[in-house]
Each structure stands twice: as structure tokens, then as C-alpha cells.
C-alpha atoms as a PDB file:
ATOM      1  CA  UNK A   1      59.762   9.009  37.091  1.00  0.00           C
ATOM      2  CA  UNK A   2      62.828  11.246  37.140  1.00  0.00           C
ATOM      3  CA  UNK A   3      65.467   8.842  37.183  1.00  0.00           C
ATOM      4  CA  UNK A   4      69.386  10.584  36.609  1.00  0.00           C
ATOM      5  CA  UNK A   5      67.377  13.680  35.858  1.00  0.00           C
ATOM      6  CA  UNK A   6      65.673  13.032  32.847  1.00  0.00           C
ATOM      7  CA  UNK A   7      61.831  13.169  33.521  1.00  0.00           C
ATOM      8  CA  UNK A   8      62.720  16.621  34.536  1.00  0.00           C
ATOM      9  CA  UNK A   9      62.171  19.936  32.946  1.00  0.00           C
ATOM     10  CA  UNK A  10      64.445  22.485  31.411  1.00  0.00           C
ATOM     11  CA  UNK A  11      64.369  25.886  33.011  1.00  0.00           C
ATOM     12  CA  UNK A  12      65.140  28.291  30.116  1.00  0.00           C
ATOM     13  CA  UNK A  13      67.611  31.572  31.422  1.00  0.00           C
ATOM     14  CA  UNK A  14      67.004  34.790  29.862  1.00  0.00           C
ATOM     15  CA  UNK A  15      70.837  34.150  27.753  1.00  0.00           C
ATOM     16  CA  UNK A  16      72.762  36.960  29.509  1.00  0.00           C
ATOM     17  CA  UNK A  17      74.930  36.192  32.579  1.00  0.00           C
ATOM     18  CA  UNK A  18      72.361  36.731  35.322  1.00  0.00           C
ATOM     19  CA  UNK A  19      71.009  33.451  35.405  1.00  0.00           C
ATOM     20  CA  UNK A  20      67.288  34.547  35.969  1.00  0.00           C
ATOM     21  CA  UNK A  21      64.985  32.591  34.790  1.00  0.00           C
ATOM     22  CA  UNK A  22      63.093  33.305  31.598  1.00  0.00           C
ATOM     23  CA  UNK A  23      59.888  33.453  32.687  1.00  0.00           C
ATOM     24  CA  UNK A  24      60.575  36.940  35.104  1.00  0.00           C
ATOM     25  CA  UNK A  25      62.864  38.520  32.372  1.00  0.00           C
ATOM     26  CA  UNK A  26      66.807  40.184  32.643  1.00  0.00           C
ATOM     27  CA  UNK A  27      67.144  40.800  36.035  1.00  0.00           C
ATOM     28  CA  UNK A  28      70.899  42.112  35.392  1.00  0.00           C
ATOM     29  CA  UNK A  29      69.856  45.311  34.016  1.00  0.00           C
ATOM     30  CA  UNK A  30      71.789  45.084  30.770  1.00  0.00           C
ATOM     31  CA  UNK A  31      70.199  47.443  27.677  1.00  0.00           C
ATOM     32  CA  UNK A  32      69.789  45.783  24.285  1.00  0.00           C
ATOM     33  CA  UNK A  33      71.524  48.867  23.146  1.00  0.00           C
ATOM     34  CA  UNK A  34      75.213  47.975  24.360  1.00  0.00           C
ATOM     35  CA  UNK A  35      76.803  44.717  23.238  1.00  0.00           C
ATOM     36  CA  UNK A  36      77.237  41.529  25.375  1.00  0.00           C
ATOM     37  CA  UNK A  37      80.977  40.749  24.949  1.00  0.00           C
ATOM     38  CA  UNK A  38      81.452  37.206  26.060  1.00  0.00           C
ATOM     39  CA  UNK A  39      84.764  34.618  26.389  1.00  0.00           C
ATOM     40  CA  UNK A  40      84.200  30.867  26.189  1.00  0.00           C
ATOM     41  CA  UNK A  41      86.827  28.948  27.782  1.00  0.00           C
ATOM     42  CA  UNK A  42      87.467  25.687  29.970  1.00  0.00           C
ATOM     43  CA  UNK A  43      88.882  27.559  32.422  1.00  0.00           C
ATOM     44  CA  UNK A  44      92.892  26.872  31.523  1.00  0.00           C
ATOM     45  CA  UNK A  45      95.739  29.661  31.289  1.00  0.00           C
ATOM     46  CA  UNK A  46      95.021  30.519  27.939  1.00  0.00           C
ATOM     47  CA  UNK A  47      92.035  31.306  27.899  1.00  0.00           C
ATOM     48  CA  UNK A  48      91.951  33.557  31.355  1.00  0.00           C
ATOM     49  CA  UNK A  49      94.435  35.133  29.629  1.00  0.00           C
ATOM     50  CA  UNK A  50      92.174  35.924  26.433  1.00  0.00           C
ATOM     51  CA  UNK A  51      89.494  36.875  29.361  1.00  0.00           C
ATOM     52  CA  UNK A  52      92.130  39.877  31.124  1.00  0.00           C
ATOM     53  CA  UNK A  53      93.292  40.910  27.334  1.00  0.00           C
ATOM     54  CA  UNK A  54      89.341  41.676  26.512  1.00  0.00           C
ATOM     55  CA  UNK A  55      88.371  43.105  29.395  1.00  0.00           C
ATOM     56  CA  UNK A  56      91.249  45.362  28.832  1.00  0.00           C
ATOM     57  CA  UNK A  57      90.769  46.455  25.833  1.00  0.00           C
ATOM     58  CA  UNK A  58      86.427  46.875  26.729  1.00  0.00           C
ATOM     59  CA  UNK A  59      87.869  49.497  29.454  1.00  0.00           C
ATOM     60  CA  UNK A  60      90.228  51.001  26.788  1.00  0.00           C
ATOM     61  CA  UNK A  61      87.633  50.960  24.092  1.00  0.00           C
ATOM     62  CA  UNK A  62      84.724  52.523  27.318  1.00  0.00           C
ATOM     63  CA  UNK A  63      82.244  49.709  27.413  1.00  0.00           C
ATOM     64  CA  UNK A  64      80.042  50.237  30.072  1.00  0.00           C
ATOM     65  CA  UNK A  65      79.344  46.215  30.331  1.00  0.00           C
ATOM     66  CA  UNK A  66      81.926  43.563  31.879  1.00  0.00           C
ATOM     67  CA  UNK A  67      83.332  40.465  29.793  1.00  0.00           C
ATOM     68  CA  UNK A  68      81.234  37.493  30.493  1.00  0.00           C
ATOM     69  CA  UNK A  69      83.922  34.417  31.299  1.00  0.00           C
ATOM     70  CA  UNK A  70      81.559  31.507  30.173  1.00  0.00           C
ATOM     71  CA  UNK A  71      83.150  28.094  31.383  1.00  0.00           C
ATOM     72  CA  UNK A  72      79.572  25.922  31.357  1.00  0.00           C
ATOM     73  CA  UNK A  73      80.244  23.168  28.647  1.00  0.00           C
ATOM     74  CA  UNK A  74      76.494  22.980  27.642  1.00  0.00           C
ATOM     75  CA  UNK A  75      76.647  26.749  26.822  1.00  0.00           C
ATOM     76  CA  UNK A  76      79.499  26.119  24.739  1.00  0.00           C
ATOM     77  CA  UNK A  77      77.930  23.689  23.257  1.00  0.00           C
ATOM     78  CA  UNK A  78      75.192  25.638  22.118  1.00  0.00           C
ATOM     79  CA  UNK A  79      77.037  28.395  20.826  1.00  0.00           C
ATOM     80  CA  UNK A  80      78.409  26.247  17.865  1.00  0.00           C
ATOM     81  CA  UNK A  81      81.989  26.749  18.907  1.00  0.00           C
ATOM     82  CA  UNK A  82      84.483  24.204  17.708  1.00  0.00           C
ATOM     83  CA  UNK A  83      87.881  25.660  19.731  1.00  0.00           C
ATOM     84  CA  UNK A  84      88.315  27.124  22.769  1.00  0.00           C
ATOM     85  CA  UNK A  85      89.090  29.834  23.827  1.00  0.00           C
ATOM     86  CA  UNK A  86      86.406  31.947  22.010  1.00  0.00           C
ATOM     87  CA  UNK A  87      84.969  35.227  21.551  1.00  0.00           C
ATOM     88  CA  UNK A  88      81.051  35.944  21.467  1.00  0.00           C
ATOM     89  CA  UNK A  89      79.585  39.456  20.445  1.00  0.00           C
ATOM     90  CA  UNK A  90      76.073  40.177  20.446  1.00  0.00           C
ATOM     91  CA  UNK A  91      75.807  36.225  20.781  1.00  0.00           C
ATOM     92  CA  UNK A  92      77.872  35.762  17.422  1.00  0.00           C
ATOM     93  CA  UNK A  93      81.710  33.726  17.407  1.00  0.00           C
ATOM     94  CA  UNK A  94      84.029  36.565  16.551  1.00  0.00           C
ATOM     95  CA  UNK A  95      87.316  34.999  16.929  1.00  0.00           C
ATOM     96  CA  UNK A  96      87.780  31.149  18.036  1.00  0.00           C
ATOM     97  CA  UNK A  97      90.952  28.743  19.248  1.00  0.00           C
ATOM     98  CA  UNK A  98      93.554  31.989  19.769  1.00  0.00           C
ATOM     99  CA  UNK A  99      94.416  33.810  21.946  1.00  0.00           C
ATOM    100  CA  UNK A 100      93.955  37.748  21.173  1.00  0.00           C
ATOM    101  CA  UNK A 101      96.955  40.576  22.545  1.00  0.00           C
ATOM    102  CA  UNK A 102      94.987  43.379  24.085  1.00  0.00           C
ATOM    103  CA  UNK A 103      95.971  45.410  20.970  1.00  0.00           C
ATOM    104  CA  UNK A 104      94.047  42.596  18.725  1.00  0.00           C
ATOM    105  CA  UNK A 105      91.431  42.572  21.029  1.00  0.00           C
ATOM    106  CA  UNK A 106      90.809  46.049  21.057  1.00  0.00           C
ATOM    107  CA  UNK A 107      90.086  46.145  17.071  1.00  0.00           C
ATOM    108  CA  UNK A 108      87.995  43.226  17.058  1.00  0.00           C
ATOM    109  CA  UNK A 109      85.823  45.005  19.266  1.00  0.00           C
ATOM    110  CA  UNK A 110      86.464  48.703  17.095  1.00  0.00           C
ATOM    111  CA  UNK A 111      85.504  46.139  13.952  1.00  0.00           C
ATOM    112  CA  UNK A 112      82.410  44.629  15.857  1.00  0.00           C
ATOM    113  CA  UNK A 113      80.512  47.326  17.620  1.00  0.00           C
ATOM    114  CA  UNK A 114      81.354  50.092  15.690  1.00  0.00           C
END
């Protein structure tokens, strides 16, 4: 019996932003060569505002990829973070409860990929 949902089973995503499900692969055709650069937030001000600053400094810097905005509370959750907004690199917190200028943004990135 699947009463509130809880007789039923898990599908398992691939962990990028595509949402496919794991069982078919990536369908968003992202290489395990670049870096997934992701921002966990609620959805407030301050952290959209962390979400323009690092996709502005991933176009400065010539990422190929686009700045995952993660607002889903359960991926959050799994991620270990303890303050929002955050910053995710290659799956890994890289800066958590600030808010980053685009300068500061730009050489966490320089420090993280390169």
C-alpha cells in the first residue's frame, strides 16, 4: 500500500541538471571533462544574486557549461550544505552562506578548475 507516498520507489537521476533518469544515462550532453558549476539557494534575492555574479564570471572565465540554480530542498539536503546560498564544483561545497562579487567569483572558479 502506498499511502502519502511511501510504499513507493525512488527513481535515481543521473546528478546533473537534466533530470533523466539513471537507468538511460546523461541525456544533457555534458562531458566529464568540463566542471559542473552549481548554486544552491531557496530562491531569495541573495542568492539569485550569487546565481547572475557566477554565471558572470563562468562567461568571463569561457566555460562552455551554464550555472546550475538548484532550489530543490532534498538536493540541498544531500549535498551536506549547512547555509544557503552555496557554491558546488565538480559536486564539492566551494563557498557557503555569502554572497560572492563577480570579481570573487571569478577566482574561486580560477582556484577550482584550474
Amino acid at each position: 500500500m502506498a499511502l502519502f507516498g511511501f510504499g513507493k520507489k525512488k527513481e535515481e537521476s543521473c546528478g546533473c541538471t537534466c533530470s533523466a533518469s539513471a537507468q538511460c544515462g546523461c541525456s544533457c550532453g555534458s562531458s566529464s571533462e568540463q566542471a559542473l558549476v552549481a548554486v544552491l539557494g531557496s530562491g531569495c534575492k541573495n542568492c539569485h544574486t550569487l546565481w547572475e555574479n557566477m554565471k558572470q564570471a563562468a562567461q568571463e572565465l569561457g566555460l562552455s557549461e551554464p550555472v546550475a540554480y538548484i532550489t530543490d530542498m532534498e538536493q540541498i539536503a544531500r549535498s551536506g550544505v549547512m547555509s544557503l546560498p552555496a557554491v558546488l564544483v565538480d559536486g564539492r561545497v566551494v563557498s557557503s552562506g555569502r554572497v560572492l562579487s563577480p570579481a570573487d567569483a571569478a577566482a574561486l572558479l580560477k582556484k577550482e578548475l584550474g
